[in-house]
PDB file of N, CA and C in Angstrom:
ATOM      1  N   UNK A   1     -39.329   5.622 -25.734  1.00  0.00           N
ATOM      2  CA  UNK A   1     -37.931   5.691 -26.117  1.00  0.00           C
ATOM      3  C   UNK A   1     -37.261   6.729 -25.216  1.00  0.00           C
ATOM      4  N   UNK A   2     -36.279   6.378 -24.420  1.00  0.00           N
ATOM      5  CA  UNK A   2     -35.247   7.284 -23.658  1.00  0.00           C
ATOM      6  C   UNK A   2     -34.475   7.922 -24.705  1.00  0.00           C
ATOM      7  N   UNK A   3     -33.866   8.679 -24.082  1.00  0.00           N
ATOM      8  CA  UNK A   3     -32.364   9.612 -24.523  1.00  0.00           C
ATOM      9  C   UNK A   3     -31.413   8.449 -24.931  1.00  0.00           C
ATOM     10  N   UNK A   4     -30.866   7.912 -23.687  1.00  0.00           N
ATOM     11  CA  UNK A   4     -29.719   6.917 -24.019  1.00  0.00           C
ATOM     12  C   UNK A   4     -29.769   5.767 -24.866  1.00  0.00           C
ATOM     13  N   UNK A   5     -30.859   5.615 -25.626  1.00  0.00           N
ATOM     14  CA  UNK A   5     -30.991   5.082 -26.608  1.00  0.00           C
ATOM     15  C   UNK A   5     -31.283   5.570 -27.749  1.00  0.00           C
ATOM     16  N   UNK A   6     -30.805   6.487 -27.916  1.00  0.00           N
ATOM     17  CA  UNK A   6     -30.545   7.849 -29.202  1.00  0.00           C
ATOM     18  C   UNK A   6     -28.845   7.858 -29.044  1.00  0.00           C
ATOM     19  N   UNK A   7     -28.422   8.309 -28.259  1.00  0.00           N
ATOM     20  CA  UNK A   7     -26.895   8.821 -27.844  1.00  0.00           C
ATOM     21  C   UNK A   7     -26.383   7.704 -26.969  1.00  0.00           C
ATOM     22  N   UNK A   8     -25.969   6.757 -27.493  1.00  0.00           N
ATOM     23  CA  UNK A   8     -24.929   5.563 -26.463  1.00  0.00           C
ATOM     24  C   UNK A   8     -23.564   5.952 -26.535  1.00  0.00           C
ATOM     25  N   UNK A   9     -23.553   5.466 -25.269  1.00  0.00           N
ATOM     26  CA  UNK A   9     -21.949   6.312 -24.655  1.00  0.00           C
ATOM     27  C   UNK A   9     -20.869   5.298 -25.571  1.00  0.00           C
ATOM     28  N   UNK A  10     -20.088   5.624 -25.718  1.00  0.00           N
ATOM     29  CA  UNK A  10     -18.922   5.242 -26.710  1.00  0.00           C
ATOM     30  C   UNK A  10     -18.135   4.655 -25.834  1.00  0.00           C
ATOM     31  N   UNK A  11     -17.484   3.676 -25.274  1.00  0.00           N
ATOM     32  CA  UNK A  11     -16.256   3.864 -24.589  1.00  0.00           C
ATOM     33  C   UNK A  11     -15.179   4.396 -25.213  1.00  0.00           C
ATOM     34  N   UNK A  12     -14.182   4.895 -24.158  1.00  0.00           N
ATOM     35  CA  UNK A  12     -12.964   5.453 -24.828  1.00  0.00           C
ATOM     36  C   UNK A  12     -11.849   4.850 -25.157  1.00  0.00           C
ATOM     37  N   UNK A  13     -11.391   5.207 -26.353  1.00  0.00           N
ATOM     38  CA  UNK A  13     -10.433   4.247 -27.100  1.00  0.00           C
ATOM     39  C   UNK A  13      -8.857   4.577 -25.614  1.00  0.00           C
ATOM     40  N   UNK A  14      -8.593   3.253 -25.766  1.00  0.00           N
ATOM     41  CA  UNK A  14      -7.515   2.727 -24.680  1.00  0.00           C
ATOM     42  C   UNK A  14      -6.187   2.566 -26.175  1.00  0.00           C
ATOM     43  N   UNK A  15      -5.166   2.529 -25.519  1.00  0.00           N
ATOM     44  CA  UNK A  15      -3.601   2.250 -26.348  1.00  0.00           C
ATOM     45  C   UNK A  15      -2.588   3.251 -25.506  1.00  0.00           C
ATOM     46  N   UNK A  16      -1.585   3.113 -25.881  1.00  0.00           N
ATOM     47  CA  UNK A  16      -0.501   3.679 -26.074  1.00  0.00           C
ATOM     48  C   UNK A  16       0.609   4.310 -26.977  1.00  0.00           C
ATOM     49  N   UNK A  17       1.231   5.241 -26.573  1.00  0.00           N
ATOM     50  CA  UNK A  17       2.191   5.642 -27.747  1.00  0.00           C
ATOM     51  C   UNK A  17       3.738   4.617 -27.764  1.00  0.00           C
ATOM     52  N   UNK A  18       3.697   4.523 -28.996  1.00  0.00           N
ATOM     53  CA  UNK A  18       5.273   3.112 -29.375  1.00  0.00           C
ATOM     54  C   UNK A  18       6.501   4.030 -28.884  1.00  0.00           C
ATOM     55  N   UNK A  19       7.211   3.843 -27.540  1.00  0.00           N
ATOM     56  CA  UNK A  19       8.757   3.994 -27.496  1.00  0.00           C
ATOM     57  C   UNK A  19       9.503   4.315 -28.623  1.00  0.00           C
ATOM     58  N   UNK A  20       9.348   3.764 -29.845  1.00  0.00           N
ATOM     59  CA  UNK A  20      10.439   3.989 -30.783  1.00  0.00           C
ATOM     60  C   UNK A  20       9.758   5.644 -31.527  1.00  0.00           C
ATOM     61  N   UNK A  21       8.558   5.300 -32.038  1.00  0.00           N
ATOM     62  CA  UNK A  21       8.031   5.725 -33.352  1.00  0.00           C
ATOM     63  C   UNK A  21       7.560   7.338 -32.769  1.00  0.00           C
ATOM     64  N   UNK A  22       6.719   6.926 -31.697  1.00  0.00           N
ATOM     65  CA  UNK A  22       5.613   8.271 -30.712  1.00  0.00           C
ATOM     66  C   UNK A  22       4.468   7.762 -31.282  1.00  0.00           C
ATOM     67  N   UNK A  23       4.250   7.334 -32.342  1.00  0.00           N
ATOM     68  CA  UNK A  23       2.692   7.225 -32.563  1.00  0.00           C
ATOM     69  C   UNK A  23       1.899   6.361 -31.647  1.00  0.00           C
ATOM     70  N   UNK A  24       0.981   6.814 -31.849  1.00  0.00           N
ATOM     71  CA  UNK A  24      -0.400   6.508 -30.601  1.00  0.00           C
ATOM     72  C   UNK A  24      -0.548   4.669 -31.731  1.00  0.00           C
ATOM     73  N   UNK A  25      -0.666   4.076 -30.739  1.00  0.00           N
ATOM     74  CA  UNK A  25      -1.156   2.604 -31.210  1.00  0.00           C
ATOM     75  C   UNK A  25      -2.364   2.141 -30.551  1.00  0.00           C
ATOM     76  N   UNK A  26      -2.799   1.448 -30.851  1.00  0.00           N
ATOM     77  CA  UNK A  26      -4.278   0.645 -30.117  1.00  0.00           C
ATOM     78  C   UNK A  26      -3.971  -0.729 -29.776  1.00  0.00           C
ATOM     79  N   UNK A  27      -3.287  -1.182 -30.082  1.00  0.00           N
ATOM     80  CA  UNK A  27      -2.824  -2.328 -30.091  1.00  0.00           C
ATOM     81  C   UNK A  27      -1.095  -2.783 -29.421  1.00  0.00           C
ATOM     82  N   UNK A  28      -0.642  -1.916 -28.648  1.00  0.00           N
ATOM     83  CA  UNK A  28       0.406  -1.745 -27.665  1.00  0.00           C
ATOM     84  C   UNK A  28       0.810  -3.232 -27.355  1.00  0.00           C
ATOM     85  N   UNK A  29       2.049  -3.275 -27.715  1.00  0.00           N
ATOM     86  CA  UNK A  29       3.071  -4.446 -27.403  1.00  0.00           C
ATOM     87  C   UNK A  29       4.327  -4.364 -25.977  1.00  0.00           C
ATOM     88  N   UNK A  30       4.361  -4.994 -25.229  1.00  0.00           N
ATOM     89  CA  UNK A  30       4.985  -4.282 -24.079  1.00  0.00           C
ATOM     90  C   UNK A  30       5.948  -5.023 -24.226  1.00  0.00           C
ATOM     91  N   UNK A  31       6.890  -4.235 -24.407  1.00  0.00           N
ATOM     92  CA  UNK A  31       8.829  -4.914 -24.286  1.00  0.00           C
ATOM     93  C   UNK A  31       9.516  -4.357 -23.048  1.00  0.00           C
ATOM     94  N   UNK A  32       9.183  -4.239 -22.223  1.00  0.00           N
ATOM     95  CA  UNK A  32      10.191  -3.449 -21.371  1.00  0.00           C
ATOM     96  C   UNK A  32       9.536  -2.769 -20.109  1.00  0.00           C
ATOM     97  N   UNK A  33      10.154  -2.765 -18.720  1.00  0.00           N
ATOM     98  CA  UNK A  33       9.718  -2.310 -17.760  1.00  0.00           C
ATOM     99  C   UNK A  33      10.980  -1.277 -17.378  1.00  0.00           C
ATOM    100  N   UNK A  34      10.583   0.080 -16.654  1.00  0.00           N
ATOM    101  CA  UNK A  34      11.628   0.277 -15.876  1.00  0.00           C
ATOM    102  C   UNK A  34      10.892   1.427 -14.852  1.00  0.00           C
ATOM    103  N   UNK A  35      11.762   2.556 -14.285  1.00  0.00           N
ATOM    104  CA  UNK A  35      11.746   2.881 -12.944  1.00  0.00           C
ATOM    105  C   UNK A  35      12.030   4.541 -13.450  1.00  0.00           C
ATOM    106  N   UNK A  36      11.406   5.592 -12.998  1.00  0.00           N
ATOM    107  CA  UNK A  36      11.764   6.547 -12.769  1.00  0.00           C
ATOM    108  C   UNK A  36      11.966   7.329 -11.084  1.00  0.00           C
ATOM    109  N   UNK A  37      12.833   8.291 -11.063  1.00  0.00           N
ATOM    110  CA  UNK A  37      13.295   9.160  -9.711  1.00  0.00           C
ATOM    111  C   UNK A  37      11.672   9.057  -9.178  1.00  0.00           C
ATOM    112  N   UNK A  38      11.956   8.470  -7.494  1.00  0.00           N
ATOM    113  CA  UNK A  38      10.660   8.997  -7.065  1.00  0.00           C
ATOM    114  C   UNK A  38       9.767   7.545  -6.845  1.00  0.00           C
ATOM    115  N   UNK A  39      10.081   6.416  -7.532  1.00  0.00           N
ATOM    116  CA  UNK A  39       9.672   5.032  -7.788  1.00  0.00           C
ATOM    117  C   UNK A  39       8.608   5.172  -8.202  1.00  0.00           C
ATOM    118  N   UNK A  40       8.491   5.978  -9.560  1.00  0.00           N
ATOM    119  CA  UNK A  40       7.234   5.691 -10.642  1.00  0.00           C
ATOM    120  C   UNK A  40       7.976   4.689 -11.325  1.00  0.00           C
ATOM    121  N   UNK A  41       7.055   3.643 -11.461  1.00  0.00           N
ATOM    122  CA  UNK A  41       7.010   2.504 -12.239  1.00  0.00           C
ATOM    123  C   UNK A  41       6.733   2.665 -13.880  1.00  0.00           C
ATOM    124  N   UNK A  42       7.320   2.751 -14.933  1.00  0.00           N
ATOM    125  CA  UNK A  42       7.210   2.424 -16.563  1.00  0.00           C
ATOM    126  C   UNK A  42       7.137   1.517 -16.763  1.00  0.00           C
ATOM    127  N   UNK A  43       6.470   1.218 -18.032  1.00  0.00           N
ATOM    128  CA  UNK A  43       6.021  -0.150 -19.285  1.00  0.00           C
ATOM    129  C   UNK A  43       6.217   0.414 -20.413  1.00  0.00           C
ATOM    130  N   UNK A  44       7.404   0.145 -21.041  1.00  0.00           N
ATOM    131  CA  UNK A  44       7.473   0.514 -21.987  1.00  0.00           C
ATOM    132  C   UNK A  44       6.762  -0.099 -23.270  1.00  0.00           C
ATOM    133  N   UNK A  45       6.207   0.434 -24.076  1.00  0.00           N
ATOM    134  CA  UNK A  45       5.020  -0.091 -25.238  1.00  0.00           C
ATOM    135  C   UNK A  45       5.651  -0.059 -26.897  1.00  0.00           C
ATOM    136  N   UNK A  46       5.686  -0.691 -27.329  1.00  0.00           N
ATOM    137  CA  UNK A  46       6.066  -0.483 -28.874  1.00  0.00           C
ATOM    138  C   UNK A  46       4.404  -0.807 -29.514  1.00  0.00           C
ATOM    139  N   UNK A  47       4.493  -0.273 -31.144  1.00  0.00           N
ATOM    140  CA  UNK A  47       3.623  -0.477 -32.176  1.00  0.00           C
ATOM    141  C   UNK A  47       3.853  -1.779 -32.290  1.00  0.00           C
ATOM    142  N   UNK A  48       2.667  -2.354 -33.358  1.00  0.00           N
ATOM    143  CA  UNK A  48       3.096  -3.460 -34.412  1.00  0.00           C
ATOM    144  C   UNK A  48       4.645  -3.552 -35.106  1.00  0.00           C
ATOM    145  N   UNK A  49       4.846  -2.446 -35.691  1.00  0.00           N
ATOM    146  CA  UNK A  49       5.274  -2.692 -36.406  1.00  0.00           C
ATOM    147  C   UNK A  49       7.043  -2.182 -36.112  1.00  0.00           C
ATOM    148  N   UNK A  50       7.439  -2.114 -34.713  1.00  0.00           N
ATOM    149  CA  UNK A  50       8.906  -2.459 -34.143  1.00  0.00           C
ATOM    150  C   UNK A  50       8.281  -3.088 -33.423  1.00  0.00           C
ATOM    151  N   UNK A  51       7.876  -4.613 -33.143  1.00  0.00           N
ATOM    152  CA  UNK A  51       8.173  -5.291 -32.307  1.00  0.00           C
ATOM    153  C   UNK A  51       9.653  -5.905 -32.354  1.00  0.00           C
ATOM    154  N   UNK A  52      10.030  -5.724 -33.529  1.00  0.00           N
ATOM    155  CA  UNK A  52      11.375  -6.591 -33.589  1.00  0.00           C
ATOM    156  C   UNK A  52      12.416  -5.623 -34.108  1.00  0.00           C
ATOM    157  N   UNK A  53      12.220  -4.178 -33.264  1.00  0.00           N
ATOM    158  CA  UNK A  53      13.384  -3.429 -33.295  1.00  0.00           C
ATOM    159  C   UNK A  53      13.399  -2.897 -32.038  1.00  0.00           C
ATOM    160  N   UNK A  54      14.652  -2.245 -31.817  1.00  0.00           N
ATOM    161  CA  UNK A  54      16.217  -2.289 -31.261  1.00  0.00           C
ATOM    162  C   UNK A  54      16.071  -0.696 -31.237  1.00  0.00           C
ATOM    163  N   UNK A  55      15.688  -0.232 -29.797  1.00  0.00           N
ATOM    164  CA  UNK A  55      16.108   1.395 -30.196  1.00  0.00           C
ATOM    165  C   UNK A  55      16.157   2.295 -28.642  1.00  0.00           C
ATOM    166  N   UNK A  56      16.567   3.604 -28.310  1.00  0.00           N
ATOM    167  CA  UNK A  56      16.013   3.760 -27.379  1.00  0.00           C
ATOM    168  C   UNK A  56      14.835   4.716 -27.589  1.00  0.00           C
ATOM    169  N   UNK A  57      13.987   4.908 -25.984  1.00  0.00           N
ATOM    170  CA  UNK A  57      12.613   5.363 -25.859  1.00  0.00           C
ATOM    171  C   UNK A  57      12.711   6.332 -26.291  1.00  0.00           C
ATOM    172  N   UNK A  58      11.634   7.089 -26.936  1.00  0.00           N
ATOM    173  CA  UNK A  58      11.853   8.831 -26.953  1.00  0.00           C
ATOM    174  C   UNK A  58      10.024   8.757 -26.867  1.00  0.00           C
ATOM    175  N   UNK A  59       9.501   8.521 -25.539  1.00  0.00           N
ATOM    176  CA  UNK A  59       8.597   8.688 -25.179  1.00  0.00           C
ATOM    177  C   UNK A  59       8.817   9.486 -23.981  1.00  0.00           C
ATOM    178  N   UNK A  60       7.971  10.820 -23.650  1.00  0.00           N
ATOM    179  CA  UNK A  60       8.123  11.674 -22.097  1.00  0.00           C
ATOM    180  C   UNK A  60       7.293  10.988 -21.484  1.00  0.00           C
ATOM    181  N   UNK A  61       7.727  10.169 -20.506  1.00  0.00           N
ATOM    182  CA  UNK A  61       6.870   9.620 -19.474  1.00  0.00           C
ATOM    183  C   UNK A  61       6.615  10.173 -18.737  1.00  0.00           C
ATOM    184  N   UNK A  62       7.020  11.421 -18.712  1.00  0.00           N
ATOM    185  CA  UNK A  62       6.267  12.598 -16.800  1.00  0.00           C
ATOM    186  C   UNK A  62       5.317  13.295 -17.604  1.00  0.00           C
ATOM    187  N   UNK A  63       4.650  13.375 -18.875  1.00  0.00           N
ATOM    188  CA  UNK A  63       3.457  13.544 -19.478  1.00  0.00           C
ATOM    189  C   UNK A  63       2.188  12.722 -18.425  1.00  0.00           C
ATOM    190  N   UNK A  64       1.354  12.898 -18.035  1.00  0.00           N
ATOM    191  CA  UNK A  64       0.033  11.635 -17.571  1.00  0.00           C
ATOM    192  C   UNK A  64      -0.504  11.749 -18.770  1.00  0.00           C
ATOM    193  N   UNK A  65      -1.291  10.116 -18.658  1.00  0.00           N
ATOM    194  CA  UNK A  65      -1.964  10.075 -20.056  1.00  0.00           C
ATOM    195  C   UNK A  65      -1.034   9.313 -21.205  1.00  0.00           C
TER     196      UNK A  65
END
C-alpha cells in the first residue's frame, strides 16, 4: 500500500461569484461579456437563482481568482 492511496488528492472546487448577489456559486450561469481598461476580457456569471434578474455587477474584477 502507497501513501497516495491513503491521501487522494481532491481536485479543487471550480465556480464563480454571481454579479448580482457576490456569493461564490458552483454552478455559474454566464449572462454577459465585457471589456476592461487595458483589454482584459470579463464573463460575467450569475447564481441559480438570478438567472432571470436584471441588475448591475457589484463584482471587483481586478481581484484574480
Amino acid at each position: 500500500m502507497t501513501l497516495d492511496h491513503l491521501f487522494p488528492q481532491v481536485p479543487p472546487v471550480r465556480g464563480e461569484h454571481c454579479c448580482l448577489c457576490g456569493r461564490w456559486t458552483v454552478a455559474p450561469v454566464t449572462v454577459g461579456y465585457g471589456s476592461m481598461s487595458g483589454g482584459v476580457r470579463i464573463t460575467h456569471h450569475v447564481c441559480a437563482e438570478h438567472v432571470h434578474t436584471r441588475g448591475p455587477c457589484t463584482v471587483d474584477h481586478t481581484e484574480p481568482g
